[in-house]
Protein backbone atom coordinates (compact mmCIF):
# COMPACT_ATOMS: atom_id res chain seq x y z
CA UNK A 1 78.04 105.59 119.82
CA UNK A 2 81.25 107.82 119.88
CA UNK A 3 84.34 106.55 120.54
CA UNK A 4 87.85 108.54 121.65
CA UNK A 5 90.79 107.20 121.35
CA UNK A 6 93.90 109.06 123.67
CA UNK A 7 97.11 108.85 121.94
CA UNK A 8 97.21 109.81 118.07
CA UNK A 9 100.76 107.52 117.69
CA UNK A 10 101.28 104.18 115.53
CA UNK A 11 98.37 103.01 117.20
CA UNK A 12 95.57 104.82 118.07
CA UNK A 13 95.71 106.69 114.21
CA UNK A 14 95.63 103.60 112.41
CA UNK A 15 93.15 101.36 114.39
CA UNK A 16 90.51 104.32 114.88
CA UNK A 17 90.83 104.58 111.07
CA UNK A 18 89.84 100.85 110.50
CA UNK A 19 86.97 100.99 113.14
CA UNK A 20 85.71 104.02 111.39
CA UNK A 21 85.77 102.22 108.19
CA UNK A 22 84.24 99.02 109.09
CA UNK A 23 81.51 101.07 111.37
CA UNK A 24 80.19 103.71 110.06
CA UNK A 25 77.34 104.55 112.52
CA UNK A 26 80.38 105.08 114.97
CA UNK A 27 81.74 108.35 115.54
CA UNK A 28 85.46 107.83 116.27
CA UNK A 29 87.73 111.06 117.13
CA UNK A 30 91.76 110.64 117.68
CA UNK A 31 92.89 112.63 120.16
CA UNK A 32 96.34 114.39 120.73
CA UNK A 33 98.35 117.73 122.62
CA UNK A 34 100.64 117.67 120.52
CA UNK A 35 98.89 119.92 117.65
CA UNK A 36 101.53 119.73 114.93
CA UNK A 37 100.90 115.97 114.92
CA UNK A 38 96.86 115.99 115.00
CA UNK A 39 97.35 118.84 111.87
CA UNK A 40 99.25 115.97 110.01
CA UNK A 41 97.10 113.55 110.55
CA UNK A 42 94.25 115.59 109.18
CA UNK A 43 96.60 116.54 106.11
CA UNK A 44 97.40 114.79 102.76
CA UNK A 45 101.25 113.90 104.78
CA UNK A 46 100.63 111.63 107.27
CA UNK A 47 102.80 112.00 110.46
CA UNK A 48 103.31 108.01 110.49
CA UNK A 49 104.23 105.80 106.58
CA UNK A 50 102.29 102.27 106.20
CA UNK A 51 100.94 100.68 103.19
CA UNK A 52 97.49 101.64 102.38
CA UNK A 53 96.88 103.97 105.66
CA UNK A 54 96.75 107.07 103.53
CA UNK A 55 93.74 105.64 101.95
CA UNK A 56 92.27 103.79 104.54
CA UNK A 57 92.04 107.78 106.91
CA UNK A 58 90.82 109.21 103.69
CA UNK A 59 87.68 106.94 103.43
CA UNK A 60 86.52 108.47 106.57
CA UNK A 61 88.02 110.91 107.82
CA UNK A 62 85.73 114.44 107.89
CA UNK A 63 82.86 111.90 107.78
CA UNK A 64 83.11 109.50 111.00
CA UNK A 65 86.90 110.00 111.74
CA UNK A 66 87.99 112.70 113.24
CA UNK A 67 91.77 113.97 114.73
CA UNK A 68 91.48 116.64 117.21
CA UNK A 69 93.29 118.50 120.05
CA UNK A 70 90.02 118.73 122.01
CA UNK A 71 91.43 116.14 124.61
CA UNK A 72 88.39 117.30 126.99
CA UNK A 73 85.08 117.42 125.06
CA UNK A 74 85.64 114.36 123.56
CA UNK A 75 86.22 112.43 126.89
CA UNK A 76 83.01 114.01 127.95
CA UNK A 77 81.24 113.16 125.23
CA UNK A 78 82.52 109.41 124.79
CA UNK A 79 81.20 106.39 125.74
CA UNK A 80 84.27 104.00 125.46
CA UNK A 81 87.53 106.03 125.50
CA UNK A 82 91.11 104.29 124.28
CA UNK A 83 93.94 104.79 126.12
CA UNK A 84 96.95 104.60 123.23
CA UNK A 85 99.89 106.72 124.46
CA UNK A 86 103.87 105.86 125.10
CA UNK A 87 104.78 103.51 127.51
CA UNK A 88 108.96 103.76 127.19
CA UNK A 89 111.14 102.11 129.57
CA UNK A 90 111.83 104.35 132.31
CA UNK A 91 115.07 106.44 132.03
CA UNK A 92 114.88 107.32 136.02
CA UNK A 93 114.09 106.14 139.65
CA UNK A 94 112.79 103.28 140.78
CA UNK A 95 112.76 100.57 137.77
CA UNK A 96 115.21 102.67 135.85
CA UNK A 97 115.80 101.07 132.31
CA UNK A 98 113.98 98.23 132.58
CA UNK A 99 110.40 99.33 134.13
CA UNK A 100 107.54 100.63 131.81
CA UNK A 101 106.96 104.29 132.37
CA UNK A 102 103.26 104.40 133.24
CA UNK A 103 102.73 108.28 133.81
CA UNK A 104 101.55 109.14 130.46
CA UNK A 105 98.91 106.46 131.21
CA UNK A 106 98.08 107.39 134.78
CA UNK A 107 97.73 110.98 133.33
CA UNK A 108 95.13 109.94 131.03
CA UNK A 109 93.30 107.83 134.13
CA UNK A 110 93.74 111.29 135.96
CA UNK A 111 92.10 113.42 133.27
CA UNK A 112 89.27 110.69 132.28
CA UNK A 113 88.43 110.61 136.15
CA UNK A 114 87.83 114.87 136.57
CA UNK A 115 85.77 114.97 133.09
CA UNK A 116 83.31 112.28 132.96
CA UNK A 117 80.15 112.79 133.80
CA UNK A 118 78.87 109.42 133.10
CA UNK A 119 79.61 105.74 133.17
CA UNK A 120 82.86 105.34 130.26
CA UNK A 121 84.29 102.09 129.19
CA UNK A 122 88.12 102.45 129.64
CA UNK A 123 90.06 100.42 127.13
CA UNK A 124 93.78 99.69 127.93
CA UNK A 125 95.22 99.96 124.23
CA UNK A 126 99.01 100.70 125.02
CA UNK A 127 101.30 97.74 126.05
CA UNK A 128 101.32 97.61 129.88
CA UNK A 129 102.76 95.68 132.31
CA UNK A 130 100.14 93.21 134.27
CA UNK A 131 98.39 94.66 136.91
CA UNK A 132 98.35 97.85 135.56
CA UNK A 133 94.34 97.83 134.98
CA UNK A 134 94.71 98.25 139.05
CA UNK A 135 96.08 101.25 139.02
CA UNK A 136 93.69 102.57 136.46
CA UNK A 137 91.27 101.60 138.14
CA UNK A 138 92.19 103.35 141.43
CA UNK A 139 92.54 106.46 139.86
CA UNK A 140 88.43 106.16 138.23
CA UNK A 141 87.33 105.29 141.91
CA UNK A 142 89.39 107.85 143.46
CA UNK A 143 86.56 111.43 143.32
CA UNK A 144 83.37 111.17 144.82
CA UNK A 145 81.51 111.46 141.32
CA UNK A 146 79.62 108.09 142.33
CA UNK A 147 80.32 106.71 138.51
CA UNK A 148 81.72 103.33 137.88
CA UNK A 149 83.53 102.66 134.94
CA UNK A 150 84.83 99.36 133.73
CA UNK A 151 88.52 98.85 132.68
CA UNK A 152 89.06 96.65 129.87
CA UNK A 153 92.45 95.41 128.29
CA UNK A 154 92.62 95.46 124.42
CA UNK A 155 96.22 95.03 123.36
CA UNK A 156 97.34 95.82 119.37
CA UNK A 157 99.01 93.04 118.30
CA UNK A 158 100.41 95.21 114.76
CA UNK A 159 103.58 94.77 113.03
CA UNK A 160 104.80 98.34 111.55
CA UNK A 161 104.77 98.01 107.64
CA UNK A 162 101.58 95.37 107.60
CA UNK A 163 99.54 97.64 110.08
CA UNK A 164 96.58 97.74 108.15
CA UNK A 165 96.45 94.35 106.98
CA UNK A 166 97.05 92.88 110.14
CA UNK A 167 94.33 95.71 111.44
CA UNK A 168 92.04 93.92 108.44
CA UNK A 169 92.74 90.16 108.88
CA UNK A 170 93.92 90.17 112.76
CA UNK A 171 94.86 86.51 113.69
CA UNK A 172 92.89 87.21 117.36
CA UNK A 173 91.27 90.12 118.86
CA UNK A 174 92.35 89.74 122.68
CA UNK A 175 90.12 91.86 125.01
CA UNK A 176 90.13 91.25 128.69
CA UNK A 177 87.82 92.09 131.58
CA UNK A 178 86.58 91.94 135.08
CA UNK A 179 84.70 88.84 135.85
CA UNK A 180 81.73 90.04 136.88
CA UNK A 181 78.52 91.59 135.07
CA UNK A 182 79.57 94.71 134.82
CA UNK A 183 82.77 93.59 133.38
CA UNK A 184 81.41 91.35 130.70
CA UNK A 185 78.88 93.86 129.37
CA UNK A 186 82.14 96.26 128.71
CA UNK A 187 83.88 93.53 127.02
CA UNK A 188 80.86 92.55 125.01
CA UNK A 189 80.42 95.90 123.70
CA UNK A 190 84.33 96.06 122.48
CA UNK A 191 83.74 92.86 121.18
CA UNK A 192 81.15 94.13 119.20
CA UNK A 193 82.74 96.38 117.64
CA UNK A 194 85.20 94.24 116.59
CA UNK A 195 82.97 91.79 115.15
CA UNK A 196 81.74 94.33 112.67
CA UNK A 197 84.83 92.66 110.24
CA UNK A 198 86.50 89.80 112.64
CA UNK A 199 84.94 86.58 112.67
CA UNK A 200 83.70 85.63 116.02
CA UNK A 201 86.71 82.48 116.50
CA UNK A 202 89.08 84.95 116.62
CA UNK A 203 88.04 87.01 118.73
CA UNK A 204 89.18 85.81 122.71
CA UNK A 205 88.04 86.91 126.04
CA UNK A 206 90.27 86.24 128.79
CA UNK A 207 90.29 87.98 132.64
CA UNK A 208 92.40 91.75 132.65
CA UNK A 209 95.69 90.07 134.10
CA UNK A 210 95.89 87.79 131.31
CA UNK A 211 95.33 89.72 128.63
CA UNK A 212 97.72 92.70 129.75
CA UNK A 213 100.55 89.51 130.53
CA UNK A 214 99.87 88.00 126.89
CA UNK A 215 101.24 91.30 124.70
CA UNK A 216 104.19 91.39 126.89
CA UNK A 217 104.29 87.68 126.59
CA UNK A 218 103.76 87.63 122.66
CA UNK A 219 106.64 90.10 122.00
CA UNK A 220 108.90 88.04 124.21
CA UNK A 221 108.61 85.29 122.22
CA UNK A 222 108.80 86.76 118.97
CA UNK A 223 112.74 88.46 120.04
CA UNK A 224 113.28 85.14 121.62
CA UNK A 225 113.37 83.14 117.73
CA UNK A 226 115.11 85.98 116.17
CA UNK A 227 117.97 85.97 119.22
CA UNK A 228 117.71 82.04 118.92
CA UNK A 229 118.82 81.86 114.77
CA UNK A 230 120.64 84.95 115.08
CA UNK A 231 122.61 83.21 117.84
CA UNK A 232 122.79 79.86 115.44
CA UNK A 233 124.44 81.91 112.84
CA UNK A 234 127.28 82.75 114.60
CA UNK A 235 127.85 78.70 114.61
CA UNK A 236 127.15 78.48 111.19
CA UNK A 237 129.95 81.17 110.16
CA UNK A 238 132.27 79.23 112.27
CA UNK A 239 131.13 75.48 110.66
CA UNK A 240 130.71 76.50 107.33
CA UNK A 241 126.81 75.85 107.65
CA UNK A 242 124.42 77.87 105.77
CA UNK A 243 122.41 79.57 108.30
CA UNK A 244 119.44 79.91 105.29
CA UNK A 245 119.54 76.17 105.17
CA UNK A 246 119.04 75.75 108.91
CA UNK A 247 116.34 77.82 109.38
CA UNK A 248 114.42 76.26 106.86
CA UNK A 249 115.14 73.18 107.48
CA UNK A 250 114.06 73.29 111.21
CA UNK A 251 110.92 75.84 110.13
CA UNK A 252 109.45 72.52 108.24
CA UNK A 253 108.70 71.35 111.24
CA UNK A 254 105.21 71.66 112.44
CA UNK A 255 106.06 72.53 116.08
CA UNK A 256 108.37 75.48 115.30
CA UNK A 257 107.25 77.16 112.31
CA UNK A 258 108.62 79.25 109.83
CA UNK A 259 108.27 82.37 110.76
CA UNK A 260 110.67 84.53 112.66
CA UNK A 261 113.87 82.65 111.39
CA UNK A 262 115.49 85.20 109.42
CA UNK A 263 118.69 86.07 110.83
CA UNK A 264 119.79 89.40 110.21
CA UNK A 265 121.87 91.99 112.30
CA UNK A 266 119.16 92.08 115.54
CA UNK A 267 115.39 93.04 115.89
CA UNK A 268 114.74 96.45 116.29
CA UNK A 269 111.61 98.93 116.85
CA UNK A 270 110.01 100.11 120.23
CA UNK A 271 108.28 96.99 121.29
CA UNK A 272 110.42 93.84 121.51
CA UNK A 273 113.33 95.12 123.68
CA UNK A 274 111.08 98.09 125.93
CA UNK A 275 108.45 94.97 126.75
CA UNK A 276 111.24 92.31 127.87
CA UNK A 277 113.01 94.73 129.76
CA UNK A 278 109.62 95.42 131.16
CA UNK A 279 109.26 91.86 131.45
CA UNK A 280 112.45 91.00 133.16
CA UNK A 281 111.83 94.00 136.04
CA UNK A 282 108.01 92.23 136.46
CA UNK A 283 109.94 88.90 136.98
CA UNK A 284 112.39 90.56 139.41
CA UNK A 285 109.64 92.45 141.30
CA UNK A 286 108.23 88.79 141.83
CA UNK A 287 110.68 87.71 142.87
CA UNK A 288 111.83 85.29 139.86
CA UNK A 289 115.78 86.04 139.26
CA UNK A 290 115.86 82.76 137.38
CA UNK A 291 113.58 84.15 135.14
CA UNK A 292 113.99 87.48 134.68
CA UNK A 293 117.81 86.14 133.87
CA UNK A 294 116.72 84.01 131.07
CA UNK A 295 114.83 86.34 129.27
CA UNK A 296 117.55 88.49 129.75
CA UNK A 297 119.50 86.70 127.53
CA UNK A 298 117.45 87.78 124.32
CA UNK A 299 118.60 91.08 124.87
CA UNK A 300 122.27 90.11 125.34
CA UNK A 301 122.73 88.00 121.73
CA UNK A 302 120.48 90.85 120.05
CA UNK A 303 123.54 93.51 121.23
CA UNK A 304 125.67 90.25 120.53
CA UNK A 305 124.89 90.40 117.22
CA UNK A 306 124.79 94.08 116.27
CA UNK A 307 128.66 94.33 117.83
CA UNK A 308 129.32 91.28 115.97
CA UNK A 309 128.69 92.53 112.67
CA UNK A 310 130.46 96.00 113.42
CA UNK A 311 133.47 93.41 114.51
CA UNK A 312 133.02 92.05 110.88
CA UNK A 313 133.49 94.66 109.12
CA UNK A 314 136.08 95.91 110.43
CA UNK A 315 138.18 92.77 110.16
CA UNK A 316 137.39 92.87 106.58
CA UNK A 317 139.19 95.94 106.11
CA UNK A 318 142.47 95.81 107.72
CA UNK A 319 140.88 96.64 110.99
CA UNK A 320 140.16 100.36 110.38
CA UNK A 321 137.61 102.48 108.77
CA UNK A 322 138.80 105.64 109.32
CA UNK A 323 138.10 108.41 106.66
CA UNK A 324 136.41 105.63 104.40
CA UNK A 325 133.39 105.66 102.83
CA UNK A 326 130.20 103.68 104.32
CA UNK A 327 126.92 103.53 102.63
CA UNK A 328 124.13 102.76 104.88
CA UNK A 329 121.21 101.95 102.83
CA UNK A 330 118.76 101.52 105.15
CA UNK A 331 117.64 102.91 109.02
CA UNK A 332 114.36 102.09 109.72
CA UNK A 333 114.28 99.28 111.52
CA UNK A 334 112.20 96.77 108.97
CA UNK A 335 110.61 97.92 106.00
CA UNK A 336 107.67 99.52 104.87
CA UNK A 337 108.13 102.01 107.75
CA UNK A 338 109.30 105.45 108.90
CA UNK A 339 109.48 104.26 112.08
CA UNK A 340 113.78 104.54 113.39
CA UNK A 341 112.95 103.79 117.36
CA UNK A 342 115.39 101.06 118.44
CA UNK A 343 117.02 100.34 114.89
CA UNK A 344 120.20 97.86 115.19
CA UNK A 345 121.33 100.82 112.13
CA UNK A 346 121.16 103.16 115.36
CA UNK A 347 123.74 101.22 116.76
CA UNK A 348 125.92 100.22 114.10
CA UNK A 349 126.29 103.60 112.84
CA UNK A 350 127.36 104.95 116.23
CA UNK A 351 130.15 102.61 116.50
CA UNK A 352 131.57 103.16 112.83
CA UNK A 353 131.50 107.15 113.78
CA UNK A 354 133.56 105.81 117.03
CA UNK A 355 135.81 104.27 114.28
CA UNK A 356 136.09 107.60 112.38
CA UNK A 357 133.94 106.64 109.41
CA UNK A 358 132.47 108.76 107.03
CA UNK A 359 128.57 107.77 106.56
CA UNK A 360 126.25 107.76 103.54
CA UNK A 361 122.99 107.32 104.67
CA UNK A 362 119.87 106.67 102.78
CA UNK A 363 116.71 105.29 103.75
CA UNK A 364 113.14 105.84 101.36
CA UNK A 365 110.94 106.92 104.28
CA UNK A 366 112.92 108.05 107.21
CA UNK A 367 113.86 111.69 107.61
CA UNK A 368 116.82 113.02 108.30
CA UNK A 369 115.60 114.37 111.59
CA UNK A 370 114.68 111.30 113.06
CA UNK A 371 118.00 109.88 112.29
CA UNK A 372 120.00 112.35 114.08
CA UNK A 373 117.53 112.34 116.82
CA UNK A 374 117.74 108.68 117.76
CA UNK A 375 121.69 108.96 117.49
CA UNK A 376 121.57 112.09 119.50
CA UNK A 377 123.34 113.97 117.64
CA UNK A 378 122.63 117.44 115.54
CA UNK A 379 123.49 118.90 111.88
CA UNK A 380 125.97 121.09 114.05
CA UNK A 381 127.42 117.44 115.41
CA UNK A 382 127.44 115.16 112.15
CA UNK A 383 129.94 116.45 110.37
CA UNK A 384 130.63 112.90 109.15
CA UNK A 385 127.22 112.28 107.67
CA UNK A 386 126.22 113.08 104.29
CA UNK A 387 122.23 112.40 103.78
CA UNK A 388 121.52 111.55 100.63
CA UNK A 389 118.27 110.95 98.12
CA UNK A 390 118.97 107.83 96.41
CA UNK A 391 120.47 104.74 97.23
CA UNK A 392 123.42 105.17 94.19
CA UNK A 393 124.02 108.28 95.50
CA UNK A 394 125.29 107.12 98.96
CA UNK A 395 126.39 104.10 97.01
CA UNK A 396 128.80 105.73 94.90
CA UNK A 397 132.45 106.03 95.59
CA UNK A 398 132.08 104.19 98.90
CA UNK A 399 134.09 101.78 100.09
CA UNK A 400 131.43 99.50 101.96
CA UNK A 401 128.01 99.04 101.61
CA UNK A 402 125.71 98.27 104.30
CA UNK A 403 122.00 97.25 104.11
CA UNK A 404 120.40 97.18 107.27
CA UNK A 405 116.67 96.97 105.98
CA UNK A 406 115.37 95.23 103.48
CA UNK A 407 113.24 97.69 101.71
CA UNK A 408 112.19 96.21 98.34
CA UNK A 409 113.82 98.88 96.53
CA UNK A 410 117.00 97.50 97.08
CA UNK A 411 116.15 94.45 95.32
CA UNK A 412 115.94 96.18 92.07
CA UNK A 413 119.54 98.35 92.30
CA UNK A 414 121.90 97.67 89.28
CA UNK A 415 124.64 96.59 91.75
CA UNK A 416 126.44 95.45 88.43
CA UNK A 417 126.82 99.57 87.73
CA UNK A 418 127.44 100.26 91.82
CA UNK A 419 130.14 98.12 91.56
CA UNK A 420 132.05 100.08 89.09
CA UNK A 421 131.63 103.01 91.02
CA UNK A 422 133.08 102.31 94.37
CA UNK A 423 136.33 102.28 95.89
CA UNK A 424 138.61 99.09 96.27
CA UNK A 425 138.18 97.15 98.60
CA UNK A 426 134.30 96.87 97.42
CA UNK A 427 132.61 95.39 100.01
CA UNK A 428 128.83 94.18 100.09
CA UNK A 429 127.40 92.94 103.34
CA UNK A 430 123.79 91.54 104.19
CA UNK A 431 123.85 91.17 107.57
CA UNK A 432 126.51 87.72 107.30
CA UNK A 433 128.06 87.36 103.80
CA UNK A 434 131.34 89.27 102.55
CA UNK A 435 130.08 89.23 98.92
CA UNK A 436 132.32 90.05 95.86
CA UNK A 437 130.74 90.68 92.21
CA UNK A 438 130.29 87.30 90.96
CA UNK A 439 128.29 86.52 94.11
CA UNK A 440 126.28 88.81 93.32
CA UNK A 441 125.36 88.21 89.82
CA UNK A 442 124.27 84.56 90.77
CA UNK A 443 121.96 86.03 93.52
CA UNK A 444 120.45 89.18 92.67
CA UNK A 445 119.94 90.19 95.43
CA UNK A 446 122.45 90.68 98.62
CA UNK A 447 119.88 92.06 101.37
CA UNK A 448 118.55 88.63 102.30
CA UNK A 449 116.93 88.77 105.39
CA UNK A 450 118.10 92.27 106.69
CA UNK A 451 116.21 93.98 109.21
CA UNK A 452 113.25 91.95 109.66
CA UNK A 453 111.72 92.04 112.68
């Protein structure tokens, strides 16, 4: 069998590496137009940072992996193709910042449909609104080839910086299908794939609509707790409860879990907000107002909370930060990631530039190309931001610091020797707490709960 998988991104690289590794007698081949990222991928630099990918493509790659920008010939010569390519919110038209931008995935529909020359399985691996299997399949029927493929929907449920672990021990394996025999053959065969390393209970087969609605669905969720204690902490700072305490105190319960209660300055990354946004327009389109206003909310306390901590920090010195020194250790948006799309750092730094602040950024894995990128801005433009190569570097002399994720690095900084270093006022925040030196001697560690997402 050979498999192809469209879309040589976060997901498509490192879930064709882990089918490659679990099945051997499967040919798998990522790929990509964009040739400067297929060349990384088959270097010793990876275009994308996770823990224990670099080994995981080296296992097979050259042997039953393969990254190539031979978008054609492998579509020919495929059996079950993955579509894995952006889906961003759309920035124009109909839908405009809220609907998912399908016409990187109607492209790849387009160019499956002229090349076959057989029967393909067509596996819906990027996050998609429901329905959108429909359109797919549309596009397959649409030339007078006489083939009939079957569209299945196989959503990644990763989280950047535990990619390949979750990859390894997935909690479920969601594939969907049409109901009919055609259809269930296709989602047998994923299936099978799958069970190479999966044990069978974990793997669930559901109808196309459901599974497309259930990644949107999951995500939603997900924001929803972090919005939900992030929103809780504003109480706390108000009553004098200890947000820390809360959340663990109402994670011992059985019915709401422990997971997801860290509250920290807002979830980031390009999932959570792009799928309720896409989820709010599908609610609209519906025509659910009700609903597509409640979810809407998530959004609001997550820019709630980033302008709230901004607010913070500026109240804690004398309301301006003008010409003063900021370390921002920090700007992916979680840890164990290179991955800046949709950082609440994005944010936060833009507004203390508005304030006239002179940034020290640091961060172990992100480059200082992606962070003027995502801000939109150039070397030419950020004249206020010094990039630095260690976090006492941007530490020193400053007169804040911020940590916005919680790389583990940061738990091991001699803060005690920062400190002494910096400007008065010294200022440590973690996402809530205005800590002075004592505090942090009796913790250790100040970056509780930043960034995770």
């Amino acid at each position: 069998m050979k498999i192809c998988c469209i879309g040589a991104g976060y997901v498509g690289g490192p879930t064709m590496a882990m089918i490659a590794e679990k099945c051997p007698n499967i040919e798998v081949c990522v790929v990509d137009i964009n040739q400067e990222r297929i060349d990384a991928w088959n270097s010793e630099k990876l275009p994308i940072y996770e823990p224990g990918l670099d080994a995981l493509v080296a296992k097979s790659r050259g042997k039953n992996l393969f990254f190539s920008t031979e978008v054609d010939q492998n579509i020919k010569e495929s059996e079950i193709i993955f579509i894995s390519v952006n889906t961003p919110t759309k920035e124009y038209g109909s839908g405009l910042g809220q609907a998912a931008d399908l016409r990187f995935v109607e492209s790849c529909a387009r160019r499956i449909s002229e090349i076959s020359e057989d029967n393909k399985i067509i596996v819906e691996k990027s996050t998609v609104p429901v329905r959108t299997a429909e359109m797919v399949q549309s596009i397959l029927k649409s030339t007078s080839k006489g083939l009939h493929h079957q569209v299945v929907s196989n959503p990644e449920f990763l989280a950047e910086g535990t990619a390949v672990q979750d990859l390894l021990c997935p909690d479920r394996v969601l594939i969907g299908g049409e109901d009919s025999t055609e259809g269930n053959v296709a989602v047998g065969k994923i299936a099978e794939i799958y069970a190479k390393w999966v044990s069978k209970d974990r793997i669930i087969t559901t109808n196309l609509w459901s599974s497309e609605l259930s990644k949107l669905t999951a995500n939603a969720f997900l924001a929803q707790r972090i919005s939900s204690i992030n929103a809780i902490s504003a109480l706390c700072e108000e009553t004098e409860a200890n947000v820390d305490e809360v959340a663990a105190a109402i994670g011992a319960d059985s019915r709401i879990g422990s997971k997801f209660l860290k509250s920290s300055i807002g979830f980031g990354g390009s999932c959570f907000q792009k799928d309720i946004l896409n989820l709010c327009y599908l609610c609209r389109y519906f025509r659910l107002p009700e609903v597509a206003k409640y979810w809407e909310q998530v959004i609001v306390i997550n820019e709630y909370q980033k302008e709230r901590f901004v607010t913070r920090i500026l109240d804690s010195m004398y309301n301006t930060v003008s010409a003063k020194k900021i370390a921002i250790l920090g700007f992916a948006f979680k840890k164990d990631t290179n991955d800046a799309r949709e950082s609440p750092a994005i944010g936060i730094c833009k507004r203390l530039l508005e304030e006239k602040a002179e940034l020290a950024i640091y961060d172990p894995q992100v480059p200082k190309e992606s962070v003027l990128s995502s801000m939109g801005l150039t070397e030419d433009t950020a004249e206020s931001i010094v990039f630095c190569e260690t976090a006492p570097e941007a530490c020193c002399h400053s007169h804040c610091i911020l940590i916005l994720t919680e790389w583990e690095e940061f738990r091991n900084l001699d803060y005690e020797s920062i400190y002494k270093k910096m400007k008065k006022p010294a200022i440590f925040f973690d996402g809530r707490n205005l800590l002075d030196l004592n505090e942090l001697r009796s913790i250790g560690f100040i970056a509780k709960g930043i960034g995770k997402a």
